[in-house]
N, C-alpha and C. Protein backbone atom coordinates (compact mmCIF):
# COMPACT_ATOMS: atom_id res chain seq x y z
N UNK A 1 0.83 -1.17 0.00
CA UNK A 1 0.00 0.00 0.00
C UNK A 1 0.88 1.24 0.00
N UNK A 2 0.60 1.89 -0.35
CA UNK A 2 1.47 3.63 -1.36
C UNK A 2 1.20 4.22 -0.07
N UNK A 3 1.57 5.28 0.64
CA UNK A 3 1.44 6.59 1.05
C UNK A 3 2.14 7.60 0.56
N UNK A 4 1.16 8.60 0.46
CA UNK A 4 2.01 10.06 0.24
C UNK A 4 2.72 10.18 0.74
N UNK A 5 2.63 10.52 1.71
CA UNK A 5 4.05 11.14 2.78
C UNK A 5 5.43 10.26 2.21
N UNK A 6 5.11 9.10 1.65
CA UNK A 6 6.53 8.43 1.49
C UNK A 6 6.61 8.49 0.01
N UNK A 7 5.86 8.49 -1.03
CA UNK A 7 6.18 9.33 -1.98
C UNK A 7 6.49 10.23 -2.37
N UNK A 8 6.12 11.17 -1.61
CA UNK A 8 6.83 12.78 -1.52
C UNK A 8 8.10 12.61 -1.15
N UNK A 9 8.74 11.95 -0.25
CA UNK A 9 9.95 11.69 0.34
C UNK A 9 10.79 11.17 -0.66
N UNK A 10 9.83 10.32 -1.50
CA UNK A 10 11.04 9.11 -2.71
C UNK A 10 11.30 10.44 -3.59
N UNK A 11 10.25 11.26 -4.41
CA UNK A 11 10.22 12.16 -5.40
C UNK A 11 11.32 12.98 -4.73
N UNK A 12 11.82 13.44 -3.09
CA UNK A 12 12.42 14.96 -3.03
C UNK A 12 13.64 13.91 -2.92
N UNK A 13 13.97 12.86 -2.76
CA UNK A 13 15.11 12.04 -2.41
C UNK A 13 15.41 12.04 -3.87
N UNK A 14 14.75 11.80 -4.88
CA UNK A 14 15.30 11.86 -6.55
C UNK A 14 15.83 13.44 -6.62
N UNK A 15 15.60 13.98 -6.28
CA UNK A 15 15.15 15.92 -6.58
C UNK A 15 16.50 16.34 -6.30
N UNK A 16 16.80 16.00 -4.89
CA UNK A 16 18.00 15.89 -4.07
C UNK A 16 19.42 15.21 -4.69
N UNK A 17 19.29 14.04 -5.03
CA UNK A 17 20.39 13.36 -5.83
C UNK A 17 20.53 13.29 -6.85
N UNK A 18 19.37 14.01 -7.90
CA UNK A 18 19.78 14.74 -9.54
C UNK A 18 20.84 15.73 -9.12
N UNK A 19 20.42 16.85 -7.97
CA UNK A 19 20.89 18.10 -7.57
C UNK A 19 22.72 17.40 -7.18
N UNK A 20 22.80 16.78 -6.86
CA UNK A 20 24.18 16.35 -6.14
C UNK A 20 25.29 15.44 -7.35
N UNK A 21 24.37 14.99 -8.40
CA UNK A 21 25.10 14.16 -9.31
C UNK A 21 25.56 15.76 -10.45
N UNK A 22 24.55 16.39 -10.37
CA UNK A 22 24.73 18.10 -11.24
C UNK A 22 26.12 18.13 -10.45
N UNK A 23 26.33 18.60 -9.25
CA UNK A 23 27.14 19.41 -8.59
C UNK A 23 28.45 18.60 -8.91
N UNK A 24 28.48 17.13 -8.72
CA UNK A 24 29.68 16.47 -8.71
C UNK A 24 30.08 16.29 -10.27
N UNK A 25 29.16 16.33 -11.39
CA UNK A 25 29.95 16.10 -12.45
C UNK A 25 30.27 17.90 -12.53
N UNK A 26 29.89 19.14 -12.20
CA UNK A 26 31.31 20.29 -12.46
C UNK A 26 32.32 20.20 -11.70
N UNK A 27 32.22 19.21 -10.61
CA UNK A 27 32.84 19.15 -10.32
C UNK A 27 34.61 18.28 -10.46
N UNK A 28 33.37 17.54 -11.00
CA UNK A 28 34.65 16.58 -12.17
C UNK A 28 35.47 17.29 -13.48
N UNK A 29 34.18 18.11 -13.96
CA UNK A 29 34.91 18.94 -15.29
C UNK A 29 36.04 19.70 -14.32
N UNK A 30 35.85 20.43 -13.72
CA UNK A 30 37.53 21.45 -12.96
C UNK A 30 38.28 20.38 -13.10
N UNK A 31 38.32 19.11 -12.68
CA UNK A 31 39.26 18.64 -12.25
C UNK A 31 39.40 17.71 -10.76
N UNK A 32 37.86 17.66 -10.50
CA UNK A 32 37.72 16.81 -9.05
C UNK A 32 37.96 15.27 -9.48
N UNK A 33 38.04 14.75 -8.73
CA UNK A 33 38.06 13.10 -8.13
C UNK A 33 36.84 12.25 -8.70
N UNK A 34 36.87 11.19 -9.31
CA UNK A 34 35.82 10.34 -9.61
C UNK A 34 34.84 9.84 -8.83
N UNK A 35 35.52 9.62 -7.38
CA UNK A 35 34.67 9.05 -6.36
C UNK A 35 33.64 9.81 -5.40
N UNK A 36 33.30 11.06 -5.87
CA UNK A 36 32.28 12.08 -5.45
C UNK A 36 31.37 11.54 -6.46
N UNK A 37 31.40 11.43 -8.01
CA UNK A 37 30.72 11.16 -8.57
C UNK A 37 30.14 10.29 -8.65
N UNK A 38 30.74 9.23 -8.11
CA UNK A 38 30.36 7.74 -7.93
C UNK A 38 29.16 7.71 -6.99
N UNK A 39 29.38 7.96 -6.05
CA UNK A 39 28.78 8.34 -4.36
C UNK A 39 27.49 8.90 -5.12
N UNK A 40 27.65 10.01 -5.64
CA UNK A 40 26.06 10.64 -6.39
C UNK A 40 25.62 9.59 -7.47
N UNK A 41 26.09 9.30 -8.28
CA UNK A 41 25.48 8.62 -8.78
C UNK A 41 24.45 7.25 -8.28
N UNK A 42 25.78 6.28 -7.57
CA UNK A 42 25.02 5.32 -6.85
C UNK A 42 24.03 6.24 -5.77
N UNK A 43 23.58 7.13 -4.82
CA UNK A 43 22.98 7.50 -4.58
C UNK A 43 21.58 8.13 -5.29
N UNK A 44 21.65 8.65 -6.27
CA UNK A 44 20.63 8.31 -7.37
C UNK A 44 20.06 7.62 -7.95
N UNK A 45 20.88 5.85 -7.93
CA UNK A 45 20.33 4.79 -8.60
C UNK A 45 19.71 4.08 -7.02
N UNK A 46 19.90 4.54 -6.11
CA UNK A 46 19.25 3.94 -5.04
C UNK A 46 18.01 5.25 -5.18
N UNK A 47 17.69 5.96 -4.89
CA UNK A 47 16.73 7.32 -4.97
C UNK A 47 15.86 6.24 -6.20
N UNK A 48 15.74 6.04 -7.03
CA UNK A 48 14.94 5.77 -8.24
C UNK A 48 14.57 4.12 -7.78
N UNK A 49 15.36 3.25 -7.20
CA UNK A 49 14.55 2.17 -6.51
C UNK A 49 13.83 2.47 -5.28
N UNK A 50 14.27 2.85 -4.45
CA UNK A 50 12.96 3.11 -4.08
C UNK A 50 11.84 3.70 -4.29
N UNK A 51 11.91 5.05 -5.26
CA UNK A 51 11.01 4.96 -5.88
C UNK A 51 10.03 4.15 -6.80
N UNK A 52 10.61 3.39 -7.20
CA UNK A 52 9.78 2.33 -7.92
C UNK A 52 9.24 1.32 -7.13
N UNK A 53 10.01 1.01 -6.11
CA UNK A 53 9.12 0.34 -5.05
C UNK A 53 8.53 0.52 -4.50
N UNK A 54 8.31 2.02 -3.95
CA UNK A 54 6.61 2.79 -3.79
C UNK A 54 5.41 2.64 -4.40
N UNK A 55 6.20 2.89 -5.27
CA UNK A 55 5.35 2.90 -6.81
C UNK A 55 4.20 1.84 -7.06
N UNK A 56 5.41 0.83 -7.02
CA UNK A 56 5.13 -1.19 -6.56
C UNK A 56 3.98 -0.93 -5.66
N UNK A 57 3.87 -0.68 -5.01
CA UNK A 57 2.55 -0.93 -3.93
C UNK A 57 3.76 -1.31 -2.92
N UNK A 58 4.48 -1.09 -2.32
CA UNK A 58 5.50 -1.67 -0.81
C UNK A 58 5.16 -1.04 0.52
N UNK A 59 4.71 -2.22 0.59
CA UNK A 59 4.10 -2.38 2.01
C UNK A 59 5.32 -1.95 3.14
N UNK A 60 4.53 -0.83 4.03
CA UNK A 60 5.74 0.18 4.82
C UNK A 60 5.96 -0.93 6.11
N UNK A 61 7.04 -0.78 6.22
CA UNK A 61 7.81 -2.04 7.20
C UNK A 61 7.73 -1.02 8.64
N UNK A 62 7.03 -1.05 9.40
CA UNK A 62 6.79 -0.44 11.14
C UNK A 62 7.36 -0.89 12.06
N UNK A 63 8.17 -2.12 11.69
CA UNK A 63 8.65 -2.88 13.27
C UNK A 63 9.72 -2.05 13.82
C-alpha cells in the first residue's frame, strides 16, 4: 500500500540526488576526483529504486 508522505519523500530524495550528481559532475569537469561522482550517482540509482518500489505498492515495514 502507497502513502504520500513516502512518496513525496522518494520524489524529493530523486530531486536531491539529480541536484548532487549536477554538482559532482562540475565538479569533475575542474578537475575533481571520480569518487564524489560515484557516491552521487550510486545514490541516485538507489533514490529511483525506491522509488519504484513505492510505486510497486510496498508495504511500509513499522517494526
Amino acid at each position: 500500500m502507497m502513502f504520500w508522505t513516502d512518496l513525496d519523500a522518494a520524489y524529493d530524495e530523486v530531486h536531491n540526488a539529480r541536484a548532487a550528481v549536477e554538482k559532482a559532475e562540475v565538479n569533475y569537469s575542474r578537475g575533481g576526483g571520480t569518487v564524489a561522482l560515484n557516491v552521487a550517482n550510486k545514490r541516485l540509482a538507489d533514490a529511483y529504486a525506491d522509488l519504484r518500489a513505492i510505486n510497486g505498492g510496498r508495504v511500509r515495514d513499522l517494526r
